[in-house]
C-alpha atoms as a PDB file:
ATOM      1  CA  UNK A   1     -68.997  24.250 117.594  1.00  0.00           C
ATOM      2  CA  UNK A   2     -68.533  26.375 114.415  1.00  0.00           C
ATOM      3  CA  UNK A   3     -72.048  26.866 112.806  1.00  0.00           C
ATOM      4  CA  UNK A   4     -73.099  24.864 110.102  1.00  0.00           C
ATOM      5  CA  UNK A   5     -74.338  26.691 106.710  1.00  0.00           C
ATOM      6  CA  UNK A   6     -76.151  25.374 104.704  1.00  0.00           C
ATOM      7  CA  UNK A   7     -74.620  27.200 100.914  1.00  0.00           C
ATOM      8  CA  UNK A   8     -77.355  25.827  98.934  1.00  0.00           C
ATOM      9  CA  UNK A   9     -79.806  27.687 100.913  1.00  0.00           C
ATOM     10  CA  UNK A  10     -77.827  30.602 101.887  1.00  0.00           C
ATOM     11  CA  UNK A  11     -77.259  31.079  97.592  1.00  0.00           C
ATOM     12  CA  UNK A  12     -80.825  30.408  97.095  1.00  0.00           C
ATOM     13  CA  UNK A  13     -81.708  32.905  99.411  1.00  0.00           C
ATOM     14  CA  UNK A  14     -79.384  35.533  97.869  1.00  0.00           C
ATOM     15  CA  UNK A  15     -81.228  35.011  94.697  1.00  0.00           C
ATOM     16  CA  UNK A  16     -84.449  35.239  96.028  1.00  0.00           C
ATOM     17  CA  UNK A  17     -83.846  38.779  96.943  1.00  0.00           C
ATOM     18  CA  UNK A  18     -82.149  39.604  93.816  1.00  0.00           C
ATOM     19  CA  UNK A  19     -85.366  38.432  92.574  1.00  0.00           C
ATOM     20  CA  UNK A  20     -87.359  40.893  95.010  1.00  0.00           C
ATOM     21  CA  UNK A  21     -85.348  43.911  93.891  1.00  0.00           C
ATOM     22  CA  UNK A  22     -85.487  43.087  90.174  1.00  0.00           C
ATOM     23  CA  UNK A  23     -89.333  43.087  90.536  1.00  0.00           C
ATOM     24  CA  UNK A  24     -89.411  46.573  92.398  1.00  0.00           C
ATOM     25  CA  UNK A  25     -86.567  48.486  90.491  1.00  0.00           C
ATOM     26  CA  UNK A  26     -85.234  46.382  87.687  1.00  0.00           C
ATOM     27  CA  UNK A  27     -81.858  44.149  87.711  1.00  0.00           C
ATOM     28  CA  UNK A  28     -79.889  47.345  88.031  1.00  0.00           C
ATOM     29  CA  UNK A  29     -81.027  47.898  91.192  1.00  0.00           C
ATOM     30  CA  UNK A  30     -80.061  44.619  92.567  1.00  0.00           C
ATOM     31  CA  UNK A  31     -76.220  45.550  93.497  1.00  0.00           C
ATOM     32  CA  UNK A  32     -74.189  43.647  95.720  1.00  0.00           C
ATOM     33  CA  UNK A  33     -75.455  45.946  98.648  1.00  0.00           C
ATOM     34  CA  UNK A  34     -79.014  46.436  98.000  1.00  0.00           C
ATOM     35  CA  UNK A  35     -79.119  42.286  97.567  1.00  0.00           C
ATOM     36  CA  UNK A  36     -77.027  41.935 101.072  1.00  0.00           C
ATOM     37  CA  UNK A  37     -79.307  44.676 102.338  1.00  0.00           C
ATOM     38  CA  UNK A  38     -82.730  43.019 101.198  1.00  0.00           C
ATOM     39  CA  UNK A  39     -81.580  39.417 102.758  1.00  0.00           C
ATOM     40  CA  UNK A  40     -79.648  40.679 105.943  1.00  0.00           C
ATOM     41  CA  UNK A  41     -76.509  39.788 105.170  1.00  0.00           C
ATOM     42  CA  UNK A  42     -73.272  40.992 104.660  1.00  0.00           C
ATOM     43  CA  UNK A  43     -71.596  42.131 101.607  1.00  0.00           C
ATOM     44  CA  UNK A  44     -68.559  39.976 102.472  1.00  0.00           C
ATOM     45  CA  UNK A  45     -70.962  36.741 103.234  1.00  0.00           C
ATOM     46  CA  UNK A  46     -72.608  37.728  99.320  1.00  0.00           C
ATOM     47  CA  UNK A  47     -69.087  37.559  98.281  1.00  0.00           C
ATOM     48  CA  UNK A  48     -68.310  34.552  99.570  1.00  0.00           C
ATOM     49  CA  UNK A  49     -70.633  32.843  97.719  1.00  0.00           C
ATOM     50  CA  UNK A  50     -70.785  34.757  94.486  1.00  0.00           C
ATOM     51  CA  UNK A  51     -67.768  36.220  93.287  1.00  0.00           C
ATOM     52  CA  UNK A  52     -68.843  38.583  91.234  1.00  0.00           C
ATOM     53  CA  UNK A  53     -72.352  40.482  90.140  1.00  0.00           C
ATOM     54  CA  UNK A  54     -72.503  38.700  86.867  1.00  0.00           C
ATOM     55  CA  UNK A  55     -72.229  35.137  88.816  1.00  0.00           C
ATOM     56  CA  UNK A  56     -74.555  36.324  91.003  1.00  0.00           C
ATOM     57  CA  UNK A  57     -76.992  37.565  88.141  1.00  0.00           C
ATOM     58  CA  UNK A  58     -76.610  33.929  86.446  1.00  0.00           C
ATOM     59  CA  UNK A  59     -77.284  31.501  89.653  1.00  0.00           C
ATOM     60  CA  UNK A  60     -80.874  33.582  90.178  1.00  0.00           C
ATOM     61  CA  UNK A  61     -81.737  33.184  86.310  1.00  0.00           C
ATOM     62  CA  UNK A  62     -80.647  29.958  86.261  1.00  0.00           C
ATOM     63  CA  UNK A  63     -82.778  28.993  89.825  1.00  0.00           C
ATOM     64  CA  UNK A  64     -85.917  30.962  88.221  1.00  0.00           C
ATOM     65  CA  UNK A  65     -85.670  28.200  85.280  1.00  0.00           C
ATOM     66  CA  UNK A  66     -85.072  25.242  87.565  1.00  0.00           C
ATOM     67  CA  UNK A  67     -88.343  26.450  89.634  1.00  0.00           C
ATOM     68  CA  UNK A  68     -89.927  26.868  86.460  1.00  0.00           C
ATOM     69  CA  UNK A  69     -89.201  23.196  85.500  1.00  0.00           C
ATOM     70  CA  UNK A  70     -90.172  22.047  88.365  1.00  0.00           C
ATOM     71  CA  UNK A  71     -93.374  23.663  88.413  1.00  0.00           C
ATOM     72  CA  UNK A  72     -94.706  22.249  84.472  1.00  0.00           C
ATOM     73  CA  UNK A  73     -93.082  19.086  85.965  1.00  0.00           C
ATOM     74  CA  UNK A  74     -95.689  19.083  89.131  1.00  0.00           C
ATOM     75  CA  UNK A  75     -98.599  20.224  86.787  1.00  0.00           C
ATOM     76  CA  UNK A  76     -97.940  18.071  83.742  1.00  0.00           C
ATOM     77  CA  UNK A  77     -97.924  15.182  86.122  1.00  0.00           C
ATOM     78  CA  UNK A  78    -100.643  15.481  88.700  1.00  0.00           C
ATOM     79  CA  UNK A  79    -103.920  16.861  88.260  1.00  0.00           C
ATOM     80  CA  UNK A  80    -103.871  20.449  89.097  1.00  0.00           C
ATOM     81  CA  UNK A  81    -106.633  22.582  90.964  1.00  0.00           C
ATOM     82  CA  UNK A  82    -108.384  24.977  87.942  1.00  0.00           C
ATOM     83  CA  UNK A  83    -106.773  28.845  88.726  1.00  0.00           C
ATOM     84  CA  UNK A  84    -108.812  31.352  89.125  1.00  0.00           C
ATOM     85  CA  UNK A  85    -110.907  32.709  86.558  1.00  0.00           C
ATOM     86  CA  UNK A  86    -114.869  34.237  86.159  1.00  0.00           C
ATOM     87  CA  UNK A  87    -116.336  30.493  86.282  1.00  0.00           C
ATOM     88  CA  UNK A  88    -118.758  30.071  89.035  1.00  0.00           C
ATOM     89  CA  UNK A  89    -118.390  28.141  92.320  1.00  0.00           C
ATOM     90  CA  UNK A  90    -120.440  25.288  91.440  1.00  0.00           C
ATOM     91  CA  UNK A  91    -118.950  24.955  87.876  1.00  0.00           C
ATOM     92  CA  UNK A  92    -115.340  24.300  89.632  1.00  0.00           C
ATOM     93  CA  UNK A  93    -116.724  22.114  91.697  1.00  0.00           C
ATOM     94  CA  UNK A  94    -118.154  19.971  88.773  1.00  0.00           C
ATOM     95  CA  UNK A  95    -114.519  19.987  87.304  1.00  0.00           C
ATOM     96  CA  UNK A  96    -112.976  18.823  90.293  1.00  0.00           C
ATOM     97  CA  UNK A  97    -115.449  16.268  90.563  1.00  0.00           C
ATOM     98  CA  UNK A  98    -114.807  15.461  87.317  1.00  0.00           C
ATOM     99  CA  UNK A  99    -111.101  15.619  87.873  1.00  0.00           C
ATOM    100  CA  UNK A 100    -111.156  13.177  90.822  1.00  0.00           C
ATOM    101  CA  UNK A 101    -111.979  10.361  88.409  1.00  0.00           C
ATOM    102  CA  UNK A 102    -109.433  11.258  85.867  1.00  0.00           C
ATOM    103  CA  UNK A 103    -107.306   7.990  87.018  1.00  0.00           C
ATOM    104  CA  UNK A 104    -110.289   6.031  86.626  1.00  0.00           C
ATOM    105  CA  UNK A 105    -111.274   6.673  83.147  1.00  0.00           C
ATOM    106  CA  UNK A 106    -114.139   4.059  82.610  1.00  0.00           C
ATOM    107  CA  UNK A 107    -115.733   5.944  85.403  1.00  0.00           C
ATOM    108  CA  UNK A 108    -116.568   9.055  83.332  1.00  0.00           C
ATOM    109  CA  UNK A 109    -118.154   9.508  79.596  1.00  0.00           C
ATOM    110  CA  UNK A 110    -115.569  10.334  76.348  1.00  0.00           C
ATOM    111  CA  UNK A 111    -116.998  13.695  77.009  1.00  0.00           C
ATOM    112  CA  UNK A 112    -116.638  14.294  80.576  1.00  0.00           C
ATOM    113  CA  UNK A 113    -113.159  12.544  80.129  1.00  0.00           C
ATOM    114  CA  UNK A 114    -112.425  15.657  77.128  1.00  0.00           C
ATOM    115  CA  UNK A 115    -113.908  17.987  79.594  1.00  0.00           C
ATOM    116  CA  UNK A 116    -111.296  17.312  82.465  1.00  0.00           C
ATOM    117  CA  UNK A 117    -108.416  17.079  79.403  1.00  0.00           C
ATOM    118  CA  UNK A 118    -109.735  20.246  78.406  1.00  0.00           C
ATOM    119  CA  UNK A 119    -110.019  21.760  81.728  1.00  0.00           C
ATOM    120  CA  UNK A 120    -106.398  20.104  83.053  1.00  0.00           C
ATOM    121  CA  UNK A 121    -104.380  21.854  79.790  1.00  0.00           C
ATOM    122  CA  UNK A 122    -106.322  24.958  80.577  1.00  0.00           C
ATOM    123  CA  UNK A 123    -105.090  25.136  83.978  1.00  0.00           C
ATOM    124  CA  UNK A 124    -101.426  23.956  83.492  1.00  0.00           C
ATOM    125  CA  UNK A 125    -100.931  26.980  80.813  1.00  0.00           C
ATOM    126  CA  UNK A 126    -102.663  29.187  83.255  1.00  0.00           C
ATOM    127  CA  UNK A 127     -99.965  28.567  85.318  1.00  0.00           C
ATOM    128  CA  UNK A 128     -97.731  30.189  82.783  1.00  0.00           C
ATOM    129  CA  UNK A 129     -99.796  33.881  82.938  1.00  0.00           C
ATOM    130  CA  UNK A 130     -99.315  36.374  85.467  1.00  0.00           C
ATOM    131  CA  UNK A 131    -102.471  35.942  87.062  1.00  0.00           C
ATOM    132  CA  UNK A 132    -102.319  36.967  90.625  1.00  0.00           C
ATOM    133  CA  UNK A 133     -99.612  38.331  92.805  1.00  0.00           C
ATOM    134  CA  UNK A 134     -96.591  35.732  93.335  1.00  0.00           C
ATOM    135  CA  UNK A 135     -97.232  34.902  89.405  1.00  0.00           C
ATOM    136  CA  UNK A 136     -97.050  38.809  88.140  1.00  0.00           C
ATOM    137  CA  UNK A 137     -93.880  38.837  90.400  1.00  0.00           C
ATOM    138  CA  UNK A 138     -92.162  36.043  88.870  1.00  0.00           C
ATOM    139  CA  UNK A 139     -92.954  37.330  85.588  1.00  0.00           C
ATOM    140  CA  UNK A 140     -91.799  40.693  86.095  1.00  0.00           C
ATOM    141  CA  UNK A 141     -88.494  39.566  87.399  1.00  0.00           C
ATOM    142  CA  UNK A 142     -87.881  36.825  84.193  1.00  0.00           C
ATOM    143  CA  UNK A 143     -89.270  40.281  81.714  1.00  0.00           C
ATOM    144  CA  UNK A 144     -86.004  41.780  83.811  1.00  0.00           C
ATOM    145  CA  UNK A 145     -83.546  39.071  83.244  1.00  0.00           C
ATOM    146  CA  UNK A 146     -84.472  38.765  79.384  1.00  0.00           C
ATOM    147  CA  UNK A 147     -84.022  42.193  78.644  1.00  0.00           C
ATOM    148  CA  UNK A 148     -80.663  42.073  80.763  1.00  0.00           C
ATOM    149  CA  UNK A 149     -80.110  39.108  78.184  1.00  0.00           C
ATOM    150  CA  UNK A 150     -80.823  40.430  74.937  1.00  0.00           C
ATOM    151  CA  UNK A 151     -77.151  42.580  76.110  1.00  0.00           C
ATOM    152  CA  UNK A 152     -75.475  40.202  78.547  1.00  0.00           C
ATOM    153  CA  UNK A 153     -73.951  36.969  76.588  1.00  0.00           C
ATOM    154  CA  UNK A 154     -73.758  35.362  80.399  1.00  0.00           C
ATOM    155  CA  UNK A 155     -77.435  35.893  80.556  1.00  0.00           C
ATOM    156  CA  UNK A 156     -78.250  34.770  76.751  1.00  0.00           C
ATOM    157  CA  UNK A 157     -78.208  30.848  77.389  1.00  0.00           C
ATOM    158  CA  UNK A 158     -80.660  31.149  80.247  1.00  0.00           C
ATOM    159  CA  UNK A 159     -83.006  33.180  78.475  1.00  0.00           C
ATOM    160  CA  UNK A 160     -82.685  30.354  75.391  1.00  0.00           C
ATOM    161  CA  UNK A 161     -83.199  27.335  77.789  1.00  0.00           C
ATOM    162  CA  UNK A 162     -87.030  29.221  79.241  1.00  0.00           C
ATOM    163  CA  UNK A 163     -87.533  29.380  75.709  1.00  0.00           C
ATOM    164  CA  UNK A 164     -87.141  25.907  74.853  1.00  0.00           C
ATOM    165  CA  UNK A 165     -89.129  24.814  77.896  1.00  0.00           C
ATOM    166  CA  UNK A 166     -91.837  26.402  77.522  1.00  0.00           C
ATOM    167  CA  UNK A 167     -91.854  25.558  73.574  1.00  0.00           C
ATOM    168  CA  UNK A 168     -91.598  22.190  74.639  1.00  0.00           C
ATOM    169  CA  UNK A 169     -94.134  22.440  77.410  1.00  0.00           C
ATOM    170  CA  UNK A 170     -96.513  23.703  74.774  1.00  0.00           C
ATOM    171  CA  UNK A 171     -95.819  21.052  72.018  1.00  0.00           C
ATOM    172  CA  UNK A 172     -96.588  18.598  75.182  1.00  0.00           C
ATOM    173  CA  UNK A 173    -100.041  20.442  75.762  1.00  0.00           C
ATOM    174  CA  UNK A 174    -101.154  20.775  72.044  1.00  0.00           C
ATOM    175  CA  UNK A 175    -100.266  17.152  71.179  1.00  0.00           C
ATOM    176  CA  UNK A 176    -101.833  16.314  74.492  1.00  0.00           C
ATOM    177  CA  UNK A 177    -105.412  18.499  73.077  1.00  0.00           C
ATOM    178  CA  UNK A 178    -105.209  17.134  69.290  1.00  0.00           C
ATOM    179  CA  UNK A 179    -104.486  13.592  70.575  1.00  0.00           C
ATOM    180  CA  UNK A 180    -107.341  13.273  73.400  1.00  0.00           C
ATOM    181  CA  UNK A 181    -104.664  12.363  75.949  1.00  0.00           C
ATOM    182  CA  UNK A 182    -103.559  13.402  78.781  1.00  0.00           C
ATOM    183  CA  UNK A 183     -99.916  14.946  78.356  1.00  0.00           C
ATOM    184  CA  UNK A 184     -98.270  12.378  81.298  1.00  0.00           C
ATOM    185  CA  UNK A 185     -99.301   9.954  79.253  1.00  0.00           C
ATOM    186  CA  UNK A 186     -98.112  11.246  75.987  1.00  0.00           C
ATOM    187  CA  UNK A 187     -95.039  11.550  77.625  1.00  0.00           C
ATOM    188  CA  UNK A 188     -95.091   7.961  79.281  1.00  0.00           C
ATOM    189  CA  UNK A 189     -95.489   6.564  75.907  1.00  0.00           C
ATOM    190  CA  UNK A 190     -98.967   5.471  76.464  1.00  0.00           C
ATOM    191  CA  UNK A 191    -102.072   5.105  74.040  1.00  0.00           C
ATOM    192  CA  UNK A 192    -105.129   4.766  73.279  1.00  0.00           C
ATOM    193  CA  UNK A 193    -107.863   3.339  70.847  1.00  0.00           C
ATOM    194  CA  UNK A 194    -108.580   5.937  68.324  1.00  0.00           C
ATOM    195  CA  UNK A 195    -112.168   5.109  68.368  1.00  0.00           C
ATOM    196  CA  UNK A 196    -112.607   6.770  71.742  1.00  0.00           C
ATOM    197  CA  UNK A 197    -110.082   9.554  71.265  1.00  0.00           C
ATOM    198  CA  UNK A 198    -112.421  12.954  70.164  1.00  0.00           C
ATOM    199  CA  UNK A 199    -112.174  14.125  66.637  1.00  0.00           C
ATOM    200  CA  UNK A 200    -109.997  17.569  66.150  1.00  0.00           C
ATOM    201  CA  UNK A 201    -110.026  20.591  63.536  1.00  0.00           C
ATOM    202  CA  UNK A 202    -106.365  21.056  64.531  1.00  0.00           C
ATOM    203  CA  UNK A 203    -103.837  21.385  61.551  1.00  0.00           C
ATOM    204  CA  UNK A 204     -99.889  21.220  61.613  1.00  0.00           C
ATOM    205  CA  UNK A 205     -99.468  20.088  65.721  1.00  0.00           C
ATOM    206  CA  UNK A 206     -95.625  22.723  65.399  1.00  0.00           C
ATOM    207  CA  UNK A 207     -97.472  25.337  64.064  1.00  0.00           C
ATOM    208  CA  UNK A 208    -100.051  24.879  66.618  1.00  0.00           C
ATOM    209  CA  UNK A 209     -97.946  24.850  69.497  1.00  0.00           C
ATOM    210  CA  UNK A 210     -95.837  27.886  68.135  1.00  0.00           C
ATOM    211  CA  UNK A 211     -99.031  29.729  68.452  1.00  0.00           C
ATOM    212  CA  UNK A 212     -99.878  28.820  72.003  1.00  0.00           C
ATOM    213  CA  UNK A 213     -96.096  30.378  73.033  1.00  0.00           C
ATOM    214  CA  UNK A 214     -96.488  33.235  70.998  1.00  0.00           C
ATOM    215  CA  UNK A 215    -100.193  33.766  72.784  1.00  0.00           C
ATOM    216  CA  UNK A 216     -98.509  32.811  76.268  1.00  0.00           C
ATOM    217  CA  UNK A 217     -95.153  35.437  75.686  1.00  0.00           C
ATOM    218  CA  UNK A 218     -98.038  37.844  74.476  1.00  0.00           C
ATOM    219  CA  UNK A 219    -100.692  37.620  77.145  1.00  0.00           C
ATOM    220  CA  UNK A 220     -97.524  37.166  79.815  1.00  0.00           C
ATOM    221  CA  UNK A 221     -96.275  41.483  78.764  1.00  0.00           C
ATOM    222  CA  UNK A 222    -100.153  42.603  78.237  1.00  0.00           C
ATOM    223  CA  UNK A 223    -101.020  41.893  81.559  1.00  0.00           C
ATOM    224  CA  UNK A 224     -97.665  42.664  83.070  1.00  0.00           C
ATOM    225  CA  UNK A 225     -98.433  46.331  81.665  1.00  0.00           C
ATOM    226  CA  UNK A 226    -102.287  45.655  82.456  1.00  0.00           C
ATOM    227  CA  UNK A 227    -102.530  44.002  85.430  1.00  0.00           C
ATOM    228  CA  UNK A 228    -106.182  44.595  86.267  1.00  0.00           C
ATOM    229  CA  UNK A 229    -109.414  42.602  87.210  1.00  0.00           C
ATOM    230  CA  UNK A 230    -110.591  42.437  83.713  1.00  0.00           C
ATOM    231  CA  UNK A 231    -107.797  42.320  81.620  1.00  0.00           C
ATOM    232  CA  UNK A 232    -107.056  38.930  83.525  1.00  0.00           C
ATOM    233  CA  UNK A 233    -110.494  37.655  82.894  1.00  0.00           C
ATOM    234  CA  UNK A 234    -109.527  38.227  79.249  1.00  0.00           C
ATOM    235  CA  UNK A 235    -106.355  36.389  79.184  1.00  0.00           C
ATOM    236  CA  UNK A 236    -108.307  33.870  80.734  1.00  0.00           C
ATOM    237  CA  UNK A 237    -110.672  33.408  78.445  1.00  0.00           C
ATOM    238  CA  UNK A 238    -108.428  34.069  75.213  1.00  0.00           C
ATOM    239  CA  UNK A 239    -106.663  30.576  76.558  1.00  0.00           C
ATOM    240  CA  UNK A 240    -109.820  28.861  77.369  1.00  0.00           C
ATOM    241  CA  UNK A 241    -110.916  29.642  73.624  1.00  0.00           C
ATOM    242  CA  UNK A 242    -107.739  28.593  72.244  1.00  0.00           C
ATOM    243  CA  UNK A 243    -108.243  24.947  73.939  1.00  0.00           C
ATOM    244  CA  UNK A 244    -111.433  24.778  72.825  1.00  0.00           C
ATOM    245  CA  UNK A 245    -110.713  25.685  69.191  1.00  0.00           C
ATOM    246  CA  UNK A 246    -108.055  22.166  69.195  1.00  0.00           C
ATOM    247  CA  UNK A 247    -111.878  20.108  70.335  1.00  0.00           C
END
């Protein structure tokens, strides 16, 4: 029997190692050899299911956004672990305690119930940074499409549609702080009795949230060109503060 391929995977795949050459030596790098090289297969089966370079290029930007939504989808709808940052042991374990309950809000105080809010946004936009490995190497390929883009006009749409993700994603998160809500619900329509929702300092929610992506795109190319121990601690803590300040 003929062997059954499975394209979706087989393109995905491609990509992927586009992705892993872009990260070592920059989109030039990733020619239709080196890309058939890195996965193992031929340049005829890379042809076969790209054409050219430039719709090869496209389908791995274009997957990098799709993972990406995917990703703020999984976070900005389930309670996500705290990443890893200078806190101590025992103080994550209080937030995951705290988090455990989050469904169950008349189990915890208004303030415990703003301290897993607070600690929930803070996690989902630490998903964003380039915090330890598989995160700097995401974000080192996506610094190698957008530069590709600022030139390429195939690229340009796919750097525009990140954009507007994330700007959403962090509209979701600051409406999400100033509100007292968690963003699912925000987004489910849901609310809640203003009486129990935590009084705010915040001003104009757009020009909040216009700050957090500046701060995110910012933090994202500091740490890709200082990746070390403390800088992260710093990014870290520059996004803790900036969740606080919306308290």
């Amino acid at each position: 029997m003929p062997k059954i391929i499975d394209e979706r995977a087989r393109r995905e795949a491609i990509a992927e190692a586009v992705w892993a050459i872009a990260s070592r030596d920059g989109l030039d790098g990733a020619t239709v050899r080196a890309v058939a090289a890195e996965c193992g297969l031929s340049t005829g089966a890379i042809q076969h299911s790209f054409p050219s370079q430039a719709t090869l290029q496209q389908f791995a930007m274009e997957l990098i956004v799709e993972r990406v939504t995917e990703r703020l989808a999984e976070t900005g709808t389930t309670d996500p672990h705290p990443a890893p940052c200078d806190e101590s042991a025992t103080a994550n374990h209080n937030t995951l305690a705290l988090v455990s309950n989050h469904r169950n809000p008349a189990a915890i105080s208004v303030a415990e119930a703003r301290a897993v809010l607070d600690e929930t946004v803070t996690a989902m936009l630490l998903q964003l940074l380039p915090l330890d490995k598989e995160r700097e190497t995401e974000a080192r390929v996506w610094a190698a499409f957008s530069t590709a883009a600022l030139t390429n006009p195939d690229l340009a749409p796919y750097a525009r549609k990140m954009d507007a993700l994330l700007a959403t994603f962090c509209r979701r998160c600051v409406e999400s702080l100033i509100s007292g809500m968690p963003a699912d619900d925000l987004a489910a329509g849901n609310s809640r009795s203003a009486k129990s929702a935590p009084t705010s300092r915040a001003g104009d929610p757009a020009a909040i949230a216009a700050h957090l992506h500046a701060l995110l795109d910012g933090l994202a190319l500091h740490l890709l060109v200082n990746p070390d121990a403390a800088h992260r601690r710093q990014a870290t803590a520059l996004i803790r503060s900036f969740v606080a300040s919306l308290t």
